[in-house]
Protein backbone atom coordinates (compact mmCIF):
# COMPACT_ATOMS: atom_id res chain seq x y z
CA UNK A 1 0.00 0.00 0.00
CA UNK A 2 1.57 3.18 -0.98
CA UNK A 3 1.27 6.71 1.15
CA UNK A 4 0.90 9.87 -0.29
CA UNK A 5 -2.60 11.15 0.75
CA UNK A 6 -4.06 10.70 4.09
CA UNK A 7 -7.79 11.24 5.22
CA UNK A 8 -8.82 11.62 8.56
CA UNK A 9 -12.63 11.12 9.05
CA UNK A 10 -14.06 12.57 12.26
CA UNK A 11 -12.99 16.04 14.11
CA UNK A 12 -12.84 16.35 18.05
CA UNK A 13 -9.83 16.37 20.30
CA UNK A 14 -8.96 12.60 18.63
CA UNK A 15 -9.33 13.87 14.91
CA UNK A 16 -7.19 16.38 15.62
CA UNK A 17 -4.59 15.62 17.50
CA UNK A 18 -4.18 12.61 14.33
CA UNK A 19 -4.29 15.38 11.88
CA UNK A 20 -1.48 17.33 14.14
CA UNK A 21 0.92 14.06 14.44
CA UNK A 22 0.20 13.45 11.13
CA UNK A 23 1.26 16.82 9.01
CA UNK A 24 4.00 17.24 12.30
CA UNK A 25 5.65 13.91 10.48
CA UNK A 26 3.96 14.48 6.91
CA UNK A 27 4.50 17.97 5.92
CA UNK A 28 5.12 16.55 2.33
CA UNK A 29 1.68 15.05 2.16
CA UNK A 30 -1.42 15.65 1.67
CA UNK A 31 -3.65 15.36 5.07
CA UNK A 32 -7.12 16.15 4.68
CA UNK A 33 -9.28 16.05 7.74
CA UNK A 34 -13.47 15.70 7.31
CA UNK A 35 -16.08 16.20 9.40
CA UNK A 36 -19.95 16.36 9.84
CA UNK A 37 -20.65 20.04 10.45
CA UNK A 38 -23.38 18.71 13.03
CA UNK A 39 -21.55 15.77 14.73
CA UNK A 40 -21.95 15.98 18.69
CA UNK A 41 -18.60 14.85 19.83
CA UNK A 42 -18.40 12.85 23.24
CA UNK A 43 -16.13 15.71 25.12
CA UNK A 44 -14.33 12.69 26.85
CA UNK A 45 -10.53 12.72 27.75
CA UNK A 46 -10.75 16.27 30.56
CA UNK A 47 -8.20 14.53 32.45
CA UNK A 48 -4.83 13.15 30.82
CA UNK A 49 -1.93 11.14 32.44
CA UNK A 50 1.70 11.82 32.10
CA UNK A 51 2.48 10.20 28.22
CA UNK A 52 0.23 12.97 26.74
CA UNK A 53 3.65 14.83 27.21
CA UNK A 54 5.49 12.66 25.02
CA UNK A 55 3.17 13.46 22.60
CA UNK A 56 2.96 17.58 23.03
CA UNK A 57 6.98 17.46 22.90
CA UNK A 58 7.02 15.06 19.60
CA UNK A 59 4.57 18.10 18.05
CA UNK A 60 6.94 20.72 19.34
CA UNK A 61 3.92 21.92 21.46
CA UNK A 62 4.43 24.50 24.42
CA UNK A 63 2.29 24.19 27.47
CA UNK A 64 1.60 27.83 27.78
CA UNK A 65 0.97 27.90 23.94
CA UNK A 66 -2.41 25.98 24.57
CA UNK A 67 -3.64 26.04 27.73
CA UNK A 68 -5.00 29.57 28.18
CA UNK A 69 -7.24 28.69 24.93
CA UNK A 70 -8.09 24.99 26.44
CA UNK A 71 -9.13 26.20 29.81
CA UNK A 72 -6.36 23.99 31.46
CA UNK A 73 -4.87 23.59 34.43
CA UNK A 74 -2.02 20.54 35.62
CA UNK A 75 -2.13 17.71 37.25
CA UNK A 76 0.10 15.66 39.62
CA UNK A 77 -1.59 12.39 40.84
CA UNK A 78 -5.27 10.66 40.95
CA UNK A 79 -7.07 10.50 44.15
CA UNK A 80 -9.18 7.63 45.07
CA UNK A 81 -11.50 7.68 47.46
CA UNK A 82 -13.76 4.85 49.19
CA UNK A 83 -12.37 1.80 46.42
CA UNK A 84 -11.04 -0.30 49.26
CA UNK A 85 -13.51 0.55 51.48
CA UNK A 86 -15.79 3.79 52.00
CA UNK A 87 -13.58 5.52 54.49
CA UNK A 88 -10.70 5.19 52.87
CA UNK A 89 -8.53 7.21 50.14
CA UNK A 90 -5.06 7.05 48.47
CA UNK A 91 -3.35 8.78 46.25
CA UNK A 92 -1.39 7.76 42.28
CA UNK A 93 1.26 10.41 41.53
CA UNK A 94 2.81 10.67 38.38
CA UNK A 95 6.49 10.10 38.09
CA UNK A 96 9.38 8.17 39.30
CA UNK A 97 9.35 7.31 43.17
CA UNK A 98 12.36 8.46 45.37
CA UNK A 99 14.26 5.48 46.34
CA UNK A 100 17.11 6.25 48.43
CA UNK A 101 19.61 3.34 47.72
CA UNK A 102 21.85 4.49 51.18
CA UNK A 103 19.01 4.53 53.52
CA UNK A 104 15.65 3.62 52.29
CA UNK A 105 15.08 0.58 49.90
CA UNK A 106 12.95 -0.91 47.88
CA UNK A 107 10.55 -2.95 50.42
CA UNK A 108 11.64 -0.08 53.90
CA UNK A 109 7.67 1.10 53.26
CA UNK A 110 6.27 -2.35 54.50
CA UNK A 111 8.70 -3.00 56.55
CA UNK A 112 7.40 0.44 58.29
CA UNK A 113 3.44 -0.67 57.71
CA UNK A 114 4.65 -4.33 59.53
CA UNK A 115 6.29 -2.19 62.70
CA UNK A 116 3.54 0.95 62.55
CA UNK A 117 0.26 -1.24 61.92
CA UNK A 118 -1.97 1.96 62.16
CA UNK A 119 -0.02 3.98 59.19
CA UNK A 120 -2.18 4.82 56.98
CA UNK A 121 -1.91 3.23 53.20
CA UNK A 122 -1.97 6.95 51.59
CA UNK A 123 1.63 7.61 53.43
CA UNK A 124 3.44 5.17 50.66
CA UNK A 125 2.73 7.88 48.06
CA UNK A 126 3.80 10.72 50.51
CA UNK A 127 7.20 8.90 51.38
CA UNK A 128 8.49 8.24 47.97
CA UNK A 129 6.98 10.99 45.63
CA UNK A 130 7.80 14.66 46.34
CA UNK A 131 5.30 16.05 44.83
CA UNK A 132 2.50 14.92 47.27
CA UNK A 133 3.96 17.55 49.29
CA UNK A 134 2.68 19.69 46.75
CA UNK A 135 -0.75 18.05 46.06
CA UNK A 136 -1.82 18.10 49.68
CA UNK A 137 -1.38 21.47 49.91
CA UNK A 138 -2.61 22.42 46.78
CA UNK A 139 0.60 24.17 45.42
CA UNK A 140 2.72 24.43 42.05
CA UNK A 141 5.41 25.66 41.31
CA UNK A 142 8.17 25.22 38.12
CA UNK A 143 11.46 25.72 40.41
CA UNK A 144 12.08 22.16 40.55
CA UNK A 145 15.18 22.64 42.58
CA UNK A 146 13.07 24.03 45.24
CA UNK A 147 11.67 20.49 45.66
CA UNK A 148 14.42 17.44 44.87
CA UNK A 149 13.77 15.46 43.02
CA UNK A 150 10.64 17.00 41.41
CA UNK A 151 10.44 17.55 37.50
CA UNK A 152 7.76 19.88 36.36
CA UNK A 153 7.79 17.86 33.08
CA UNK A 154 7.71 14.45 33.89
CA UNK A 155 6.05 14.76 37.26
CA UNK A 156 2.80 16.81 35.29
CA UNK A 157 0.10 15.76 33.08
CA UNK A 158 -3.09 18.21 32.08
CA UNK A 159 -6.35 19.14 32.70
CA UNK A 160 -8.34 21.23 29.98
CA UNK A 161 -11.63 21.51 28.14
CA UNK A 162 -11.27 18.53 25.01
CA UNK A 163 -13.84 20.34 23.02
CA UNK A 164 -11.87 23.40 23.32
CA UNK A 165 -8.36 21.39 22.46
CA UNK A 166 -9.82 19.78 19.59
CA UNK A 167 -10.86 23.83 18.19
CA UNK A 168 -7.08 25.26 19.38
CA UNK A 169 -5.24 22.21 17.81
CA UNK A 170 -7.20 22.54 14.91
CA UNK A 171 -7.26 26.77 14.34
CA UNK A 172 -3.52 26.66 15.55
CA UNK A 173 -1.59 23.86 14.73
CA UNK A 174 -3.39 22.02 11.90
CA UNK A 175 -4.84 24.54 9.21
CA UNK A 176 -1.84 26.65 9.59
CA UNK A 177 0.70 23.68 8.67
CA UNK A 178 -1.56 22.86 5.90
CA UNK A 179 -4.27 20.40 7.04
CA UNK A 180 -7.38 20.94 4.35
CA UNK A 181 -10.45 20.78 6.19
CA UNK A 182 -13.90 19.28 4.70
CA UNK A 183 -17.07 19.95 6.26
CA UNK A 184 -19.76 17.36 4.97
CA UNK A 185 -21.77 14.63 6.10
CA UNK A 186 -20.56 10.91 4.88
CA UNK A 187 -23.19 9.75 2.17
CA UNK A 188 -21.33 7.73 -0.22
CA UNK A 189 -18.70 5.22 1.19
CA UNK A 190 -16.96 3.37 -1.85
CA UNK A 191 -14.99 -0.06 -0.87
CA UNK A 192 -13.41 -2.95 -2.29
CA UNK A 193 -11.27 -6.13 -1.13
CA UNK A 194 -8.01 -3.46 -0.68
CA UNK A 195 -10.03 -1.08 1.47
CA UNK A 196 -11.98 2.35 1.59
CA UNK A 197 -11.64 3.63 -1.92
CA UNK A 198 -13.56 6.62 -1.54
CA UNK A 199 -15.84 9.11 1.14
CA UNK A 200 -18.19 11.34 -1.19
CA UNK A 201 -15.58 10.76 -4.11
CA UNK A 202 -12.60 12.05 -2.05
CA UNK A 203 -10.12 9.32 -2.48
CA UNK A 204 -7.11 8.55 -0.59
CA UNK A 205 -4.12 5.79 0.16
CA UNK A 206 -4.49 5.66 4.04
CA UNK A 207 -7.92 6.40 5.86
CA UNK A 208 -7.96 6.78 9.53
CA UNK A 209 -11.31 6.64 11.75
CA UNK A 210 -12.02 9.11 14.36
CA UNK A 211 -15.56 8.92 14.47
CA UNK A 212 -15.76 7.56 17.93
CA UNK A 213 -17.94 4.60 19.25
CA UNK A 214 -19.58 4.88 15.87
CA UNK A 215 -16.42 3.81 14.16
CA UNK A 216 -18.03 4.29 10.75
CA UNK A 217 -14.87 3.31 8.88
CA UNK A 218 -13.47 0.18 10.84
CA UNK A 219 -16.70 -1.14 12.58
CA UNK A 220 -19.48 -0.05 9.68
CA UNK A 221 -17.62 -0.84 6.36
CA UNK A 222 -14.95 -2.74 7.10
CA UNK A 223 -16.61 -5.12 9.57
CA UNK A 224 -13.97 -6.24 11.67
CA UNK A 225 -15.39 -8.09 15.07
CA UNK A 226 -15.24 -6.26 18.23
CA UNK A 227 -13.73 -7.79 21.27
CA UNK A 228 -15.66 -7.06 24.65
CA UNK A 229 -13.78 -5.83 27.95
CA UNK A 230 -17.23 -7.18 30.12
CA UNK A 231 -14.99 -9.86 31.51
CA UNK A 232 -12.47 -7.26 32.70
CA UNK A 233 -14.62 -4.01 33.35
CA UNK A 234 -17.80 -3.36 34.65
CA UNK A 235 -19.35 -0.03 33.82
CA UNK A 236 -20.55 0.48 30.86
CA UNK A 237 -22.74 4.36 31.36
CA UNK A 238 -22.17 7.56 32.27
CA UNK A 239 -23.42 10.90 33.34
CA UNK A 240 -21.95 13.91 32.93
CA UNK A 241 -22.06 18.00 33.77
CA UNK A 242 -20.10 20.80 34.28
CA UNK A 243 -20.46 22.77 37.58
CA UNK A 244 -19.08 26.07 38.39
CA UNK A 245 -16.39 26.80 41.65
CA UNK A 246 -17.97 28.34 44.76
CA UNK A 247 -14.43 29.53 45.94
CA UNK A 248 -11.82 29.08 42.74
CA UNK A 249 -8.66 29.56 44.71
CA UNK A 250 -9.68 26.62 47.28
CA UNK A 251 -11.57 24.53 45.08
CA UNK A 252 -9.29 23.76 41.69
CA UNK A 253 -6.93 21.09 42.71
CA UNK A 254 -3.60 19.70 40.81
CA UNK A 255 -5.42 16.37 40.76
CA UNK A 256 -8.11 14.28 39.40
CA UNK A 257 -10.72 12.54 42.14
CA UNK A 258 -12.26 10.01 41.61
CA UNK A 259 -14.93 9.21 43.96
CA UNK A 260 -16.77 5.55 44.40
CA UNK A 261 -20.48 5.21 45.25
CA UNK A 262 -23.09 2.80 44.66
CA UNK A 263 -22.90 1.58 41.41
CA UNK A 264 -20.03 2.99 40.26
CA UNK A 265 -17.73 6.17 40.76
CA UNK A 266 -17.45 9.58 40.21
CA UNK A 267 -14.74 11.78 38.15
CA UNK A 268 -14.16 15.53 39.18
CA UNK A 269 -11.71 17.14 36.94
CA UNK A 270 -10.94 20.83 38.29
CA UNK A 271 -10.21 22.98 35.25
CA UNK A 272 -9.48 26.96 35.29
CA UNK A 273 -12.85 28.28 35.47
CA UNK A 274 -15.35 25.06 36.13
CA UNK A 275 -15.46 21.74 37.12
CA UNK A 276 -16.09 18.59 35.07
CA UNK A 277 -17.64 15.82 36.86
CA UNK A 278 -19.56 12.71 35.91
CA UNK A 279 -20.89 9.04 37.15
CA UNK A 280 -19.68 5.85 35.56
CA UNK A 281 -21.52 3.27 36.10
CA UNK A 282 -23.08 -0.56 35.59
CA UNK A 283 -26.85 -0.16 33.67
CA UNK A 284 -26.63 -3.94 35.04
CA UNK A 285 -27.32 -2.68 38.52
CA UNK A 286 -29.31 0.90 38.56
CA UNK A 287 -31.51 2.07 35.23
CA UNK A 288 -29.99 5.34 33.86
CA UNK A 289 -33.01 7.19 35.49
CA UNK A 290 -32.30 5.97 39.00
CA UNK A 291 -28.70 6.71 38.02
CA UNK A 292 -29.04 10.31 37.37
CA UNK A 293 -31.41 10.89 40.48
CA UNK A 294 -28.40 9.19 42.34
CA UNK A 295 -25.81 11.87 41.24
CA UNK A 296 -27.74 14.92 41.54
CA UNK A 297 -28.01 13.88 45.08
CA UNK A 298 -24.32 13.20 45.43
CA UNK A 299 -24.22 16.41 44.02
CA UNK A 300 -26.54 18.19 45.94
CA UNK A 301 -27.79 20.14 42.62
CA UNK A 302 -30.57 19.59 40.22
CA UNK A 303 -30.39 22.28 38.20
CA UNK A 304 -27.71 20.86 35.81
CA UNK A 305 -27.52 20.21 32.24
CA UNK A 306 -26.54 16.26 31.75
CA UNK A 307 -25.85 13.92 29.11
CA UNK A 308 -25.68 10.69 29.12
CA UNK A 309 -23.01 8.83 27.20
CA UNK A 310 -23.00 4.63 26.26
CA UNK A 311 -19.66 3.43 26.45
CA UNK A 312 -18.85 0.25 24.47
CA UNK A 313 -15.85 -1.11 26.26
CA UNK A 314 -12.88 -3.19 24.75
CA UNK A 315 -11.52 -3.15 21.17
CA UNK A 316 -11.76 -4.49 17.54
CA UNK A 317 -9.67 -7.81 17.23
CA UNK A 318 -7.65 -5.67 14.87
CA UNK A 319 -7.31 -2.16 14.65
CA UNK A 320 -5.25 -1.49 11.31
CA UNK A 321 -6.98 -3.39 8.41
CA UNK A 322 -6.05 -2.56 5.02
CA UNK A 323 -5.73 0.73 4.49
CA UNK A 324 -8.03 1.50 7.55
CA UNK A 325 -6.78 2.96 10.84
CA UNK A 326 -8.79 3.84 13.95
CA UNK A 327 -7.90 5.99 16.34
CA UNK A 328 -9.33 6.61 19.50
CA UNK A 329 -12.87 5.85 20.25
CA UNK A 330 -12.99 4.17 17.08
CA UNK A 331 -10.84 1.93 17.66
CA UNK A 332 -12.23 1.02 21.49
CA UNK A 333 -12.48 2.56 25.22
CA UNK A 334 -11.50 1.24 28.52
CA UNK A 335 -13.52 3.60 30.74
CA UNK A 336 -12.80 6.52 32.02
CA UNK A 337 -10.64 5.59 35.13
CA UNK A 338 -6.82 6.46 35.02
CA UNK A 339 -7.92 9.14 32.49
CA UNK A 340 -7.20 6.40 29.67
CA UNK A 341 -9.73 8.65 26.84
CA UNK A 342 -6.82 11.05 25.19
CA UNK A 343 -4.27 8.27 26.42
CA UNK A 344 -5.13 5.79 23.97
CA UNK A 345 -5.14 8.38 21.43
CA UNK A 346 -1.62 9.90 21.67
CA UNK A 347 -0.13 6.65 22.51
CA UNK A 348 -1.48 4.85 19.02
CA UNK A 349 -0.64 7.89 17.19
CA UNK A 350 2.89 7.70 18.32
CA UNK A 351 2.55 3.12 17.61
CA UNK A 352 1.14 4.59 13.90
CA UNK A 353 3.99 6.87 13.31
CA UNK A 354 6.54 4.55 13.88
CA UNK A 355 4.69 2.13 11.22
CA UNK A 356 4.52 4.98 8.67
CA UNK A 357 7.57 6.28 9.42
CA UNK A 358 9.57 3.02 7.61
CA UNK A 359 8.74 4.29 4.42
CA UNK A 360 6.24 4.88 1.50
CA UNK A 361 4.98 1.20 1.62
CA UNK A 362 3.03 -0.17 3.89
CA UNK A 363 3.14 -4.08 4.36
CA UNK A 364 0.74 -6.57 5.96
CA UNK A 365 3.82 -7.15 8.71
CA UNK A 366 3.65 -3.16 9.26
CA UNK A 367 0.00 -3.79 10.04
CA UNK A 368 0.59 -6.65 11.87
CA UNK A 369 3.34 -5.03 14.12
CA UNK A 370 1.29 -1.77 14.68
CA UNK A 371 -2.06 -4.33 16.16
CA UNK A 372 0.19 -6.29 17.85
CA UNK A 373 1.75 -3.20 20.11
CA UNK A 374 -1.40 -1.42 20.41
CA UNK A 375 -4.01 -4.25 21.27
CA UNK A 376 -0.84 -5.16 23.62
CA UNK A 377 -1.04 -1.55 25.17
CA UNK A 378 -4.57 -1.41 25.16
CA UNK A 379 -4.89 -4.86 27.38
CA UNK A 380 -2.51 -3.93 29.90
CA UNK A 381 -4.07 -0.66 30.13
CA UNK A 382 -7.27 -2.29 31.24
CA UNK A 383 -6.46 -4.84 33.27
CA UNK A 384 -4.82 -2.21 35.26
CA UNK A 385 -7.51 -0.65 35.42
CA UNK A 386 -9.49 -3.50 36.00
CA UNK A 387 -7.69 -3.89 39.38
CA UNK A 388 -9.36 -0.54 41.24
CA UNK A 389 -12.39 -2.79 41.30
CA UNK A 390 -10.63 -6.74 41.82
CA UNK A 391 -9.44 -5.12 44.93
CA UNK A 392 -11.74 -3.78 46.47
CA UNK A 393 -13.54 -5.02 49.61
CA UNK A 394 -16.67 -2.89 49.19
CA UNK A 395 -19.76 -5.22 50.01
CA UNK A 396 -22.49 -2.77 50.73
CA UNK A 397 -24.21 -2.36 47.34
CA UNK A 398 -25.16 -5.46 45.13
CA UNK A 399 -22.97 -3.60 42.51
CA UNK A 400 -19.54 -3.86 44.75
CA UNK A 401 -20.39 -7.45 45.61
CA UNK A 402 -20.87 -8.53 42.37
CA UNK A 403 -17.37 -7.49 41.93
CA UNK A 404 -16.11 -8.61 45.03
CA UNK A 405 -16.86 -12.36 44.29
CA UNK A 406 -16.04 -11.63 40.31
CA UNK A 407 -13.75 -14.15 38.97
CA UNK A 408 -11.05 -12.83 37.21
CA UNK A 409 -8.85 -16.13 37.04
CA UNK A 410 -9.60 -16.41 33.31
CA UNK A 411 -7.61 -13.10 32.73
CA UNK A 412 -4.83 -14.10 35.48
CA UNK A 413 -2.96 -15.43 32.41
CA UNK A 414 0.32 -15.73 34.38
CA UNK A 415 3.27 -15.62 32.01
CA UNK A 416 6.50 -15.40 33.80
CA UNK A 417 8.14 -13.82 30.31
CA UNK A 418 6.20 -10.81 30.47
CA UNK A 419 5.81 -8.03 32.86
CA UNK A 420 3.13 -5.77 32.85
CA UNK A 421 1.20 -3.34 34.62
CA UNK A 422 -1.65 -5.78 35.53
CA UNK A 423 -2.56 -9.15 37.10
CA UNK A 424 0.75 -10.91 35.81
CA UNK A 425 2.40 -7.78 37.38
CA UNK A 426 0.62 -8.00 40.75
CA UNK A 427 0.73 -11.54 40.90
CA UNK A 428 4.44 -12.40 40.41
CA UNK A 429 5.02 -9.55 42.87
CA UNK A 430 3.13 -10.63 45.66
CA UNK A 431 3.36 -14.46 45.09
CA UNK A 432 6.84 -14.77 43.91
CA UNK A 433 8.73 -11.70 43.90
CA UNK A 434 7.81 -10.56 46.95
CA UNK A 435 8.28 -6.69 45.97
CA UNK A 436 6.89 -4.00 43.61
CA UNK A 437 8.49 -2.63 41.07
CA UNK A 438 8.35 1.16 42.11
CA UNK A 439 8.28 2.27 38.59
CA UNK A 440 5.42 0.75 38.01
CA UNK A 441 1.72 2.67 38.85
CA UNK A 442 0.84 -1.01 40.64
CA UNK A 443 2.90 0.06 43.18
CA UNK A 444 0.68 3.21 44.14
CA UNK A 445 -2.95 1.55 43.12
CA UNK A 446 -2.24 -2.29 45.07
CA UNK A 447 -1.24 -0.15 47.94
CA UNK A 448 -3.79 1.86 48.09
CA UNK A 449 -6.16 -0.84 48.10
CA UNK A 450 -4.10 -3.00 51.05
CA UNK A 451 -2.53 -5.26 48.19
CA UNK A 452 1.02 -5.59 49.72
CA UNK A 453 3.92 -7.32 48.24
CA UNK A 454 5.75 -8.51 51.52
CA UNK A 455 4.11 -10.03 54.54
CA UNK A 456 5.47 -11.22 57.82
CA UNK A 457 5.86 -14.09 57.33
CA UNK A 458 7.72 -13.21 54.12
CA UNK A 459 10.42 -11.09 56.09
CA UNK A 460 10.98 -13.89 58.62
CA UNK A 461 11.77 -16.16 56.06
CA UNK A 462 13.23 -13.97 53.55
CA UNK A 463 16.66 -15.63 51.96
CA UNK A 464 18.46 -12.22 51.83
CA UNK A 465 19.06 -10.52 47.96
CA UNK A 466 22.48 -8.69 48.20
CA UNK A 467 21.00 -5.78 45.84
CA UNK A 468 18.11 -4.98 48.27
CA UNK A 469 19.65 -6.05 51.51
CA UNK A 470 16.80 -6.99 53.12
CA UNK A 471 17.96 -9.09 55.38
CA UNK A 472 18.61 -6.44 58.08
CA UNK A 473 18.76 -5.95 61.47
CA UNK A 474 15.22 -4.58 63.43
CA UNK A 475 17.63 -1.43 64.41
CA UNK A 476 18.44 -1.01 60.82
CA UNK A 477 15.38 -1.27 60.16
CA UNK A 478 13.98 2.00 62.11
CA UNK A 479 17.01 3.91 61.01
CA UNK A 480 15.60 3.47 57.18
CA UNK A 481 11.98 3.87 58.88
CA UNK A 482 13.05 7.03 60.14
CA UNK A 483 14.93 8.08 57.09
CA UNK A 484 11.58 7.86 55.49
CA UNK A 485 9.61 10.24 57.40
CA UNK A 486 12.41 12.26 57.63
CA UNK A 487 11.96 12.98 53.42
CA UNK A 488 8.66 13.64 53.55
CA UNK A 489 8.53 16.13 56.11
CA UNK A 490 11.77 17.82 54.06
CA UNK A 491 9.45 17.85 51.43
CA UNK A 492 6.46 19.11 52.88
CA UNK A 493 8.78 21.98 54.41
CA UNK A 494 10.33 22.32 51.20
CA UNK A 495 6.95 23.65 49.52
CA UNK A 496 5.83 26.01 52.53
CA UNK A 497 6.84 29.27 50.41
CA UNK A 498 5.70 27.36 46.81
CA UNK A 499 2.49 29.12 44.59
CA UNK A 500 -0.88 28.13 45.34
CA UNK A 501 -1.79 26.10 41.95
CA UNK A 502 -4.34 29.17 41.63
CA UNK A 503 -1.73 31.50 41.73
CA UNK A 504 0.68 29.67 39.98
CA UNK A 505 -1.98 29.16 36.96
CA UNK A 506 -3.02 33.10 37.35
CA UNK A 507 0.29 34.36 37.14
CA UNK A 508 1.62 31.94 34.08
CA UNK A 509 -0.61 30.92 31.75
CA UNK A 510 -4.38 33.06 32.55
CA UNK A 511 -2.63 36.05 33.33
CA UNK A 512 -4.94 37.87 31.18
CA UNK A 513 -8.14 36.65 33.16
């Protein structure tokens, strides 16, 4: 299959962040980007994680450059609150954990839970990532010195309006480099046994899908089977709104919360001037009706505008057939938690631009390579996510002890060859390892939820590891205990004189409002 003319069906933040990555590594070709001038688009993807910067840097994108226009604001870490058990909360910041290889080592955290039953499971985050010192008291700053071994860049991910990206990334980055832009509804859709051949007579050699869960080109034409997550995932609805701050300065927060209730859990994503917020949940367990009448009173308003959105969770078998490529909703959804909407998107793009990057030809093996990676990706991804709810010990709703009793043993598919970031991962740790990874989110999220990877029993018996050292002495062992809380509270006085985030946001990048 030959590439010289690419075209992009569907707009929204995924059409046009393709249409970006694509004339950032194209400017030679021609990228043409079309879109129904009345399509609603799904406004999913608020909240990002920390590999959407990968992405801005490949496009040569500046934070300040779109963030005023996007109504954004950063983010350090994901709060949960009440997935263990209502009562209960922890905290995922992004990043690489401080691991002090003189004093404190790899497993000195449990060692410190074994000796201090009553420490909470939210002080693992606090003890090896600097920047909860920042995120509990609601402060940013880019002086990265101020707080070792914080990095504004890796340690950051975003919050903005995706409506409002898709328009900037499209009036700013894409028409300017050369994108065309077609507005028209899809009437004619010409195909044969190599492909799309034509939309409304436009031909081209490579047509991606961004038409979200409609997934005109890959699900509608092409046909290719879709493979359900409902063994993995359980929500499958949501509700959403957009609320405004009673006291700005207090209220916007440097991370995304994520709250669960009954039948589900809700998002709030604090942006520069309002607050997104919306209820995932199971139609299995409460009718959409009883849903909505459930979140206005966990919001205490009625007087919202809400929309409802069907999620269809998992992927197609393949994602790149022929000379069809889906991207983002198109191509399949997780569900919301871990802010996985824009993630998916940014992190195929980046698959698909090594795959078109090899040259002017593309071959069945390119294909083959590009599904491979991404369905790869896209598994992982979800049974990570998939874990918030195997580990949780709610029982109080018929919805949490569905998924308390869920069996998830036909996913455990333990292969001692691979490590990932889900049940293989959190199995081998616990049951063989005996120790987390720290670079690793599991670390954070099986914490959190009173998963440990090293028991009693376990240090008593432990046949010592010269890298670790674990076999020490109880005295040794408070000294690294000690050395522990020692770097927190360094932290936490590190960031006394630090910007409020409000501040911080008001004086760099909405200095105008």
């Amino acid at each position: 299959m030959k590439m010289n003319k690419i075209i992009i069906l569907g707009g929204g933040s995924a059409g046009w962040m393709t249409a970006a990555t694509m004339i950032k590594t194209f400017p030679d070709k021609e990228i043409i980007l079309i879109e129904s001038p009345n399509a609603p688009t799904v406004g999913v993807g608020e909240s990002t994680i920390g590999g959407i910067r990968d992405w801005t840097k490949y496009l040569g994108i500046d934070d300040k450059e779109f963030l005023k226009h996007t109504d954004g604001s950063y983010k350090l870490s994901i709060k949960f609150t009440d997935f263990y058990r209502k009562g209960t909360e922890f905290h995922y910041p992004f990043g690489q954990p401080v691991i002090d290889g003189n004093h404190a080592k790899l497993n000195d955290w449990w060692f410190k839970k074994f000796l201090k039953p009553k420490t909470p499971n939210s002080d693992y985050a606090e003890c090896h990532f600097p920047q909860m010192a920042l995120v509990n008291n609601n402060k940013l700053d880019y002086n990265k010195d101020n707080i070792i071994p914080f990095d504004f860049h890796k340690n950051t991910a975003y919050h903005f309006d995706a409506t409002k990206f898709g328009v900037w990334l499209k009036e700013h980055y894409c028409l300017p480099r050369g994108v065309k832009h077609i507005e028209e509804d899809i009437k004619d859709i010409k195909s044969d046994e190599n492909g799309i051949v034509s939309l409304n007579g436009h031909s081209a050699d490579l047509f991606i899908d961004c038409t979200g869960f409609k997934s005109l080109l890959l699900d509608k034409t092409i046909n290719e089977p879709f493979e359900s997550y409902n063994d993995l995932l359980p929500n499958n609805s949501a509700w959403a709104t957009k609320i405004e701050y009673n006291d700005k300065e207090k209220e916007i927060k440097p991370y995304t919360n994520c709250t669960a209730i009954n039948n589900g859990w809700v998002w709030n994503i604090p942006l520069w001037s309002r607050i997104g917020t919306g209820y995932v949940y199971s139609d299995k367990f409460v009718s959409d009706e009883e849903a909505l009448k459930e979140f206005k009173e966990y919001l205490g308003r009625d007087d919202l505008e809400f929309k409802n959105i069907k999620m269809r969770v998992g992927i197609h078998e393949r994602v790149f057939v022929k000379n069809v490529c889906a991207i983002g909703l198109s191509a399949g959804f997780i569900e919301p938690l871990e802010s996985n909407g824009l993630y998916t998107v940014h992190d195929f793009l980046l698959k698909l631009v090594k795959v078109l990057k090899r040259g002017n030809d593309i071959s069945q093996f390119d294909r083959d390579t590009f599904n491979i990676s991404a369905k790869a990706r896209f598994r992982t991804f979800a049974e990570f996510v998939a874990l918030h709810y195997a580990l949780s010990h709610r029982d109080d709703t018929p919805y949490w002890r569905e998924i308390k009793e869920k069996q998830f043993d036909k996913t455990m598919n333990i292969d001692y060859t691979r490590f990932i970031a889900g049940f293989t991962n959190l199995i081998i740790n616990r049951m063989v390892q005996k120790k987390y990874y720290l670079d690793e989110g599991i670390s954070c999220i099986a914490t959190g939820l009173n998963y440990f990877p090293l028991y009693i029993q376990d240090v008593l018996g432990y046949e010592c590891q010269p890298k670790y050292d674990l076999n020490k002495t109880k005295e040794n062992i408070l000294d690294n205990m000690k050395h522990l809380d020692l770097q927190k509270n360094r932290w936490y006085d590190s960031v006394k004189n630090e910007k409020s985030l409000y501040d911080y946001l008001k004086d760099n990048i909405h200095n105008d409002n």
